[in-house]
C-alpha atoms as a PDB file:
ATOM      1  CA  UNK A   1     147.215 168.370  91.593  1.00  0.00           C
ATOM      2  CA  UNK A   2     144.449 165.719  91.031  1.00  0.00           C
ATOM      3  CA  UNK A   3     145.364 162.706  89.567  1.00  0.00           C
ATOM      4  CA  UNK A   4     143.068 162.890  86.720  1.00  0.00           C
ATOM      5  CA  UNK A   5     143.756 166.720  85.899  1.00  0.00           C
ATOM      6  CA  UNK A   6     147.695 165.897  85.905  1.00  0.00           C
ATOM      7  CA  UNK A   7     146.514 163.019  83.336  1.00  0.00           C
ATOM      8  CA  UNK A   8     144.686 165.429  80.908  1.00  0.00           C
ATOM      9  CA  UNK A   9     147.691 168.194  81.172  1.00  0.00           C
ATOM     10  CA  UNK A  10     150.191 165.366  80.210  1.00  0.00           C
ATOM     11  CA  UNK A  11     147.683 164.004  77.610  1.00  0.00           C
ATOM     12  CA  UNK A  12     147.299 167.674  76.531  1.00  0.00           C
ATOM     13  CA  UNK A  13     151.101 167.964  76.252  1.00  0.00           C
ATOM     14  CA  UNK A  14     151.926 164.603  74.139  1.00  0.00           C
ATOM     15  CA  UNK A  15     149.285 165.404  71.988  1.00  0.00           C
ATOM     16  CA  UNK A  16     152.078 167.796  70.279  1.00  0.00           C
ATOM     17  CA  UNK A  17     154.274 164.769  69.492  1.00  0.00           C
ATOM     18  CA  UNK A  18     152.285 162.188  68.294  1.00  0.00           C
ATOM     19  CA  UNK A  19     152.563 161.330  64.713  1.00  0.00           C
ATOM     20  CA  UNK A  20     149.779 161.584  61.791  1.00  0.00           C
ATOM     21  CA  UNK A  21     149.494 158.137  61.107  1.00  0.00           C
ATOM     22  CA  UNK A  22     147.699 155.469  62.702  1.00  0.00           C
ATOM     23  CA  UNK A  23     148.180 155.135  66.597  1.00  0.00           C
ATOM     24  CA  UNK A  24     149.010 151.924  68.653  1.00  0.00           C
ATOM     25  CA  UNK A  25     150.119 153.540  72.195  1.00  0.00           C
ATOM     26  CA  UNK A  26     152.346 150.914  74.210  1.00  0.00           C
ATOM     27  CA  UNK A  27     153.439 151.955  77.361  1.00  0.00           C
ATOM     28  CA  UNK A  28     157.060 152.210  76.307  1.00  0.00           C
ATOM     29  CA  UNK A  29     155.743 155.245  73.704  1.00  0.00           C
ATOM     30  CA  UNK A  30     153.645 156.583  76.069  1.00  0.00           C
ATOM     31  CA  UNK A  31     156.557 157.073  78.242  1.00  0.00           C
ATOM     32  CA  UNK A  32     158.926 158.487  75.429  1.00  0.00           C
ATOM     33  CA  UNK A  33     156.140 160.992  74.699  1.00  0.00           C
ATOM     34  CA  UNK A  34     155.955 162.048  78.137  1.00  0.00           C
ATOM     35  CA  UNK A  35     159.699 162.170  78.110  1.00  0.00           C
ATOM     36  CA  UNK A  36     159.477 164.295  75.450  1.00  0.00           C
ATOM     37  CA  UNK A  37     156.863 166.513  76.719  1.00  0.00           C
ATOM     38  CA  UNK A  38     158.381 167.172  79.990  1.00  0.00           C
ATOM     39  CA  UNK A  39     161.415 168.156  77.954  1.00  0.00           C
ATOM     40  CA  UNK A  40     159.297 170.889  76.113  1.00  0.00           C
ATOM     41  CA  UNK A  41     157.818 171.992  79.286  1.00  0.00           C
ATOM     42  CA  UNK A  42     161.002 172.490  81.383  1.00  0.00           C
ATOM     43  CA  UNK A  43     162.048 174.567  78.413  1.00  0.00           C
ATOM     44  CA  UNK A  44     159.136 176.728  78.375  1.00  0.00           C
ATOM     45  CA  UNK A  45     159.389 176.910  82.753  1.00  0.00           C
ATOM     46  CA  UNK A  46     163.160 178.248  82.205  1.00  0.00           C
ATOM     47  CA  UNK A  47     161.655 181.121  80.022  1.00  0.00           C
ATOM     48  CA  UNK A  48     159.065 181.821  82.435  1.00  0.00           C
ATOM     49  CA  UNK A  49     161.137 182.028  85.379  1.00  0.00           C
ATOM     50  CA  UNK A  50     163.529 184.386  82.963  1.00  0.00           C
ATOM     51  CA  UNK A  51     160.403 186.369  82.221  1.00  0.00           C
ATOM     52  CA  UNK A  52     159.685 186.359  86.074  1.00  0.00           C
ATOM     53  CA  UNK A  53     163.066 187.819  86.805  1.00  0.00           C
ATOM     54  CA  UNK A  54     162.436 190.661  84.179  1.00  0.00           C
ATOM     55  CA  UNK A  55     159.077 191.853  85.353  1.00  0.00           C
ATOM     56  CA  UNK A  56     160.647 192.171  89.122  1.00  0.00           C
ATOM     57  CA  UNK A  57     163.839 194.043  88.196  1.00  0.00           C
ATOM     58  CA  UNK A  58     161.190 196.443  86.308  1.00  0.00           C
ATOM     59  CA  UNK A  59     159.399 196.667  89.026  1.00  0.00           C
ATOM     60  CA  UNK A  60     162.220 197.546  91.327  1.00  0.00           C
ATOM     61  CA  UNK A  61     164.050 200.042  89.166  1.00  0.00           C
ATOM     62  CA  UNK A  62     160.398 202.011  88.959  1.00  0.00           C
ATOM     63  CA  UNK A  63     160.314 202.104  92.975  1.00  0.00           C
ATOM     64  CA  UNK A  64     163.743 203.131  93.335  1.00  0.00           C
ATOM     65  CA  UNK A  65     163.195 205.896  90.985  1.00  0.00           C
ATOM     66  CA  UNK A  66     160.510 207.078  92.190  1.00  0.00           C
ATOM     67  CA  UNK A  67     162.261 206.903  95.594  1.00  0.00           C
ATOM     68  CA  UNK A  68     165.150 208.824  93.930  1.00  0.00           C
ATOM     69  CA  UNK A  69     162.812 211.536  92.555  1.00  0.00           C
ATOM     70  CA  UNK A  70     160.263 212.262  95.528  1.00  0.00           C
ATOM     71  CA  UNK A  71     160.192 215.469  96.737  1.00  0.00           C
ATOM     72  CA  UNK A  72     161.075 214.475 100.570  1.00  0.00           C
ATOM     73  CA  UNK A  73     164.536 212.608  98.988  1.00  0.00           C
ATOM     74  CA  UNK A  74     165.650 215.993  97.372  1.00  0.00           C
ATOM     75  CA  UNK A  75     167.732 216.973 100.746  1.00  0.00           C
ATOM     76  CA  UNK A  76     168.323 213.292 101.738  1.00  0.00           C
ATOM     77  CA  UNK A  77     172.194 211.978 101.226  1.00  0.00           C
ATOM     78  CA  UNK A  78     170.884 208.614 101.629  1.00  0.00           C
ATOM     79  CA  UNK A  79     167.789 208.137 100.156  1.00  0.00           C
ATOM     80  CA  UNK A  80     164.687 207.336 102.047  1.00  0.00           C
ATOM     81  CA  UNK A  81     161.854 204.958 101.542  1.00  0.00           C
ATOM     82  CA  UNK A  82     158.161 206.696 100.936  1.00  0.00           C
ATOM     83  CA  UNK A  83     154.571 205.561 100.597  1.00  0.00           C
ATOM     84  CA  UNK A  84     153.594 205.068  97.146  1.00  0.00           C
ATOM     85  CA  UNK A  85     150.932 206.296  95.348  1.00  0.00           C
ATOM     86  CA  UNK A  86     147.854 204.531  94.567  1.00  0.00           C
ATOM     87  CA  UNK A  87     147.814 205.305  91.352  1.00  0.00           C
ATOM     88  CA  UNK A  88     147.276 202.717  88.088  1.00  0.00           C
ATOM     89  CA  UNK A  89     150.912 202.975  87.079  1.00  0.00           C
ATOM     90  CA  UNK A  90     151.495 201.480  90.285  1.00  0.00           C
ATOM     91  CA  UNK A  91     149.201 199.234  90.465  1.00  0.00           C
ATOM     92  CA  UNK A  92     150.213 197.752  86.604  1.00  0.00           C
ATOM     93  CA  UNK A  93     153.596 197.451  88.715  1.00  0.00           C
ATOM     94  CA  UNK A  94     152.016 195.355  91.641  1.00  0.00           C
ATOM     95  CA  UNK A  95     150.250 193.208  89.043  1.00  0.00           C
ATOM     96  CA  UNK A  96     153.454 192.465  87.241  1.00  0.00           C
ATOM     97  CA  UNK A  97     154.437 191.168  90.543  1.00  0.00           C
ATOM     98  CA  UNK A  98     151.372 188.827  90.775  1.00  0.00           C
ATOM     99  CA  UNK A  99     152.059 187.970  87.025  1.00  0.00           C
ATOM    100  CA  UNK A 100     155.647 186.849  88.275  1.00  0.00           C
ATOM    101  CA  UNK A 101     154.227 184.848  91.088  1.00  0.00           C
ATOM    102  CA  UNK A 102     152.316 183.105  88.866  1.00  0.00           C
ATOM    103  CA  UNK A 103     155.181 182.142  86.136  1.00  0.00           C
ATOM    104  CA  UNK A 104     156.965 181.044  88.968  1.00  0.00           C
ATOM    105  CA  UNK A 105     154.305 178.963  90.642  1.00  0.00           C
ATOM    106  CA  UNK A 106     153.606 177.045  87.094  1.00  0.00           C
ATOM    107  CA  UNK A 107     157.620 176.454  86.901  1.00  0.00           C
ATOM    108  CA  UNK A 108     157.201 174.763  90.538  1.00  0.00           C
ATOM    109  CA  UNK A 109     154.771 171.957  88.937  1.00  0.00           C
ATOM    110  CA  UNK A 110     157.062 170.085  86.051  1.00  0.00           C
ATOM    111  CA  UNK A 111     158.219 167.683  89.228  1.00  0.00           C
ATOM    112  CA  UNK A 112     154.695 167.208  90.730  1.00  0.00           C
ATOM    113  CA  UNK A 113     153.601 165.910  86.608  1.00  0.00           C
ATOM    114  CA  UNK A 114     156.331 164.202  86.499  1.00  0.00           C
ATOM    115  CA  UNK A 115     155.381 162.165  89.821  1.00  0.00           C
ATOM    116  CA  UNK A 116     151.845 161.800  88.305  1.00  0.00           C
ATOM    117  CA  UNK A 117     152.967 160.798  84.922  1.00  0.00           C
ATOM    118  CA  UNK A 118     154.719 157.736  86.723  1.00  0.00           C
ATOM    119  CA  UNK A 119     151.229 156.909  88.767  1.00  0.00           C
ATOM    120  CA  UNK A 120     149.376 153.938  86.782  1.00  0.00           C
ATOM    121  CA  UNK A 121     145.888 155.455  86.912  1.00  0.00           C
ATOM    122  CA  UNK A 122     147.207 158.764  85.977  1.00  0.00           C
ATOM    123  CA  UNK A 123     148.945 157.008  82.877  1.00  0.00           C
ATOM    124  CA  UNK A 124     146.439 154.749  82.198  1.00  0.00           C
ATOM    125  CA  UNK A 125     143.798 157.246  81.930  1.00  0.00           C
ATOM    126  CA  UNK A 126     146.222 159.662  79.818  1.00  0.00           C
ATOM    127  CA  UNK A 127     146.831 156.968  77.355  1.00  0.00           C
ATOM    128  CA  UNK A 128     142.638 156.582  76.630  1.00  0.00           C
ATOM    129  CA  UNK A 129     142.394 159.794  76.192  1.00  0.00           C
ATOM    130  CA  UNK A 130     145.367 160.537  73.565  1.00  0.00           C
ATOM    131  CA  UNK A 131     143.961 157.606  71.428  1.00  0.00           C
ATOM    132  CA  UNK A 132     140.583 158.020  71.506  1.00  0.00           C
ATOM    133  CA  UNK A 133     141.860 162.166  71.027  1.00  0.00           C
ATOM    134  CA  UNK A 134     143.921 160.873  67.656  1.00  0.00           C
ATOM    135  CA  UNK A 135     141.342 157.942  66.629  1.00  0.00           C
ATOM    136  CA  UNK A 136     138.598 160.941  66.806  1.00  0.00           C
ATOM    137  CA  UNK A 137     139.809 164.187  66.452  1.00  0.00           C
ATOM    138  CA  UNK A 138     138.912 164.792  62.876  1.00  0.00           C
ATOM    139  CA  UNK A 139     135.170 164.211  64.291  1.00  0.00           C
ATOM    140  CA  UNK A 140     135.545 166.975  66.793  1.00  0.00           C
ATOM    141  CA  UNK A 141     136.673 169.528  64.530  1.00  0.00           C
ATOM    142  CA  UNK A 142     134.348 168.838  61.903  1.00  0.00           C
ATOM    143  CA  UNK A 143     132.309 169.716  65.235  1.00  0.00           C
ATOM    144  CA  UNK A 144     133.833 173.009  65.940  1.00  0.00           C
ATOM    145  CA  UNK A 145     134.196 173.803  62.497  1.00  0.00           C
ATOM    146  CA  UNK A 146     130.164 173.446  62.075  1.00  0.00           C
ATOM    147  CA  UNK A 147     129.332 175.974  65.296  1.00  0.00           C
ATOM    148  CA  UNK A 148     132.310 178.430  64.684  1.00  0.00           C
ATOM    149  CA  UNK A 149     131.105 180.626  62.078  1.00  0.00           C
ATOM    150  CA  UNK A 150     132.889 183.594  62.229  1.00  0.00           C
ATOM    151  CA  UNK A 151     135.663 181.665  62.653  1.00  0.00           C
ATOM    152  CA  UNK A 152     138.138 179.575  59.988  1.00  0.00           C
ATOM    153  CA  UNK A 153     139.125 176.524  62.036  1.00  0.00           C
ATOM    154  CA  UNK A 154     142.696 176.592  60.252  1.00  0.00           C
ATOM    155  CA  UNK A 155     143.462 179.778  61.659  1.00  0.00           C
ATOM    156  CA  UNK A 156     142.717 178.923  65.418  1.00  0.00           C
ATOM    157  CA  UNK A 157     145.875 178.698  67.481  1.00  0.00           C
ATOM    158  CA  UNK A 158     146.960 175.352  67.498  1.00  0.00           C
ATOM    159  CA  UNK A 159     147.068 174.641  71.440  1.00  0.00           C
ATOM    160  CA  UNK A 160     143.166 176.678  71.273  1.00  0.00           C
ATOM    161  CA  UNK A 161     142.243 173.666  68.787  1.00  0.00           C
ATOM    162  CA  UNK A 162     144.041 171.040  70.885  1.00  0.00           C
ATOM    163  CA  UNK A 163     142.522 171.932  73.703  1.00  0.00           C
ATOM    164  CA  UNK A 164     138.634 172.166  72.375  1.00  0.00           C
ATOM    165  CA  UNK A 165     139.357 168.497  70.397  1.00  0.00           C
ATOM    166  CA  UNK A 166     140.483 166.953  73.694  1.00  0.00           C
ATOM    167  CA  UNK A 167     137.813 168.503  75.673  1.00  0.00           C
ATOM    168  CA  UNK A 168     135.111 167.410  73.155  1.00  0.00           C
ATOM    169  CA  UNK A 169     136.910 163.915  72.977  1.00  0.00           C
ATOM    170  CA  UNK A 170     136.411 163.661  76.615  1.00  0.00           C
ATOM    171  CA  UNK A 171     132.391 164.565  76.913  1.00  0.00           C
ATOM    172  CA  UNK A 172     131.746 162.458  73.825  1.00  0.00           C
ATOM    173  CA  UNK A 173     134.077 159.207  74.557  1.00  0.00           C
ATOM    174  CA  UNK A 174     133.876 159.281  78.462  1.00  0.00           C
ATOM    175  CA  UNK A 175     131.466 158.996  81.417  1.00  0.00           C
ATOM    176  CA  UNK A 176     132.418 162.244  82.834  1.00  0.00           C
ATOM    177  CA  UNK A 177     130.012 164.943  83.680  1.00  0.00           C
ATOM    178  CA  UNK A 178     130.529 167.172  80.582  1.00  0.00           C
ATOM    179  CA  UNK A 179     130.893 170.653  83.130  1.00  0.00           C
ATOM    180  CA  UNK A 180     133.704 168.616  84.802  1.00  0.00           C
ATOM    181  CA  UNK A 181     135.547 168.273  81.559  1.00  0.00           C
ATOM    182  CA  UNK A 182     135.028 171.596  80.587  1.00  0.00           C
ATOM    183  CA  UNK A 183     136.238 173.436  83.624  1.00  0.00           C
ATOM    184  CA  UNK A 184     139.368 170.509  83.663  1.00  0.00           C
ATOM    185  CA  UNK A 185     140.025 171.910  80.077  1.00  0.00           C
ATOM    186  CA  UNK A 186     139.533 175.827  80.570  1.00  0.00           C
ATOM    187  CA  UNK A 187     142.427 175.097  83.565  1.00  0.00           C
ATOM    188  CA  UNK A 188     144.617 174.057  81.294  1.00  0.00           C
ATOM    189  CA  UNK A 189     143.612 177.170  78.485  1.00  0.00           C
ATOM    190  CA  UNK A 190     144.344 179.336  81.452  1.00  0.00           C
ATOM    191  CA  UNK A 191     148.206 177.770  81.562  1.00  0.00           C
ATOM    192  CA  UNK A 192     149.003 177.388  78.147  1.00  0.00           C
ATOM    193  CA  UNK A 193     146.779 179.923  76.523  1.00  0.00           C
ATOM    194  CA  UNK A 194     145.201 183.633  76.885  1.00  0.00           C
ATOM    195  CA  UNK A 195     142.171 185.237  78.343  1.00  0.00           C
ATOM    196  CA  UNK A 196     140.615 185.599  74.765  1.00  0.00           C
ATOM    197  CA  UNK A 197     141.235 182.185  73.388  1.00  0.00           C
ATOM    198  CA  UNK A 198     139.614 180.826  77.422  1.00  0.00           C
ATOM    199  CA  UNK A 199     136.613 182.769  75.895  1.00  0.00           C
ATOM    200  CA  UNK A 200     136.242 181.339  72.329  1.00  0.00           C
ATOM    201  CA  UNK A 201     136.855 177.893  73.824  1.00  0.00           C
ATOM    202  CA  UNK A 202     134.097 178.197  76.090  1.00  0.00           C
ATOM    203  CA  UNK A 203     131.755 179.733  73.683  1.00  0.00           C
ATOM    204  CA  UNK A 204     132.366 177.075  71.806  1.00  0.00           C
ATOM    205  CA  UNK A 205     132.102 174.341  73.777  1.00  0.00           C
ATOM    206  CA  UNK A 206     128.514 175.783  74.789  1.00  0.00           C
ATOM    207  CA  UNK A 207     127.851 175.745  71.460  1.00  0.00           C
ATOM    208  CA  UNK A 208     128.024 172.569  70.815  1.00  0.00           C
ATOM    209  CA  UNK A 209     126.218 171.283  73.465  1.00  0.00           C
ATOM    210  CA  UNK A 210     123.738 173.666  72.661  1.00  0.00           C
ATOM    211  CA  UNK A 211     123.010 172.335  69.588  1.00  0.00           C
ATOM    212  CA  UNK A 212     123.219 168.565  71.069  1.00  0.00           C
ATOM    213  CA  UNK A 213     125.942 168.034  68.713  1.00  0.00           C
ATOM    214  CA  UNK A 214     127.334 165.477  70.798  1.00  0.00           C
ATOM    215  CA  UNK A 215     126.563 161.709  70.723  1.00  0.00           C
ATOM    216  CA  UNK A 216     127.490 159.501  73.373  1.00  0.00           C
ATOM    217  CA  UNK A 217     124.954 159.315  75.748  1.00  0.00           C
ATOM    218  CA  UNK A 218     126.850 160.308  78.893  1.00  0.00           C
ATOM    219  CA  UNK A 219     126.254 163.671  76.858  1.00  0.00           C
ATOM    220  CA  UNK A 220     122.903 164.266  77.721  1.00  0.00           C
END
């Protein structure tokens, strides 16, 4: 993990915490927000690697019964193994399988952020970007608010709205290319969030860029 994208997850992830009121981010809070967000995140890695478990145990009992069941099994004492079909309940099965890979795989990461979050660059950047996130964030939404039309910005998911103020934070408040901090961003919709809200959040991201709604000059 890039130092830099382990800096916007964390910064993505003590956004949750901070408080309403106004913002002066020592590195002492910093570190109890972190603290507190790695907390959150184990939390949600233990039910992942629970949900992991499931999907494989489904996936076994379906081979073994159709082990159980096949035709060339119907003499057998001991049961077997044969080919399976190639069929799209099996292949829902093998995906499941890929889906538990995955859970796993994003349980394997809370120690590698937690190294990062310790890395001064890494923290240093993360603490910009969560103030500038709370000093502006009522600024990006009236942002998204103005290009979302179909759309009532208090019903969007709060981590979809989270993400798209950090992101817009970031192209408006930052010399980064604003492609860069998009594609950091939609990373970190694919981990917390779903296929549809990686789709609004990129529609409206275009959006506003579209309609050169940004300001800062590294914008442009």
């Amino acid at each position: 993990m890039e130092k830099r994208s382990a800096a916007r997850e964390i910064a993505f992830l003590a956004c949750f915490q901070l408080p309403n009121k106004e913002l002066k981010l020592a590195e002492t809070d910093f570190d109890a927000l972190c603290l507190s967000s790695l907390r959150t995140l184990r939390g949600n890695c233990e039910d992942n690697i629970k949900s992991a478990e499931s999907f494989l145990l489904q996936v076994e009992r379906k081979i073994l019964e159709y082990q159980l069941n096949h035709k060339d099994n119907e003499s057998e004492v001991e049961p077997k193994p044969v080919s399976l079909p190639n069929t799209e309940e099996f292949l829902e099965e093998i995906n499941k399988c890929y889906e538990a890979l995955n859970l796993l795989d994003e349980s394997l990461q809370i120690p590698e952020l937690f190294w990062h979050y310790k890395d001064e660059k890494t923290k240093s950047f993360s603490i910009e970007l969560i103030s500038k996130y709370h000093d502006h964030k009522e600024e990006a939404e009236a942002m998204i608010a103005k290009v979302s039309k179909k759309w009532d910005i208090s019903r969007i998911r709060k981590v979809d709205k989270v993400i798209l103020t950090m992101t817009i934070v970031e192209m408006n408040y930052f010399p980064i290319d604003n492609e860069v901090s998009m594609s950091e961003f939609l990373k970190i919709a694919a981990k917390y969030s779903n296929e549809e809200s990686i789709k609004f959040i990129n529609g409206i991201l275009a959006s506003i860029i579209e309609e050169k709604l940004l300001t800062s000059s590294t914008s442009e």
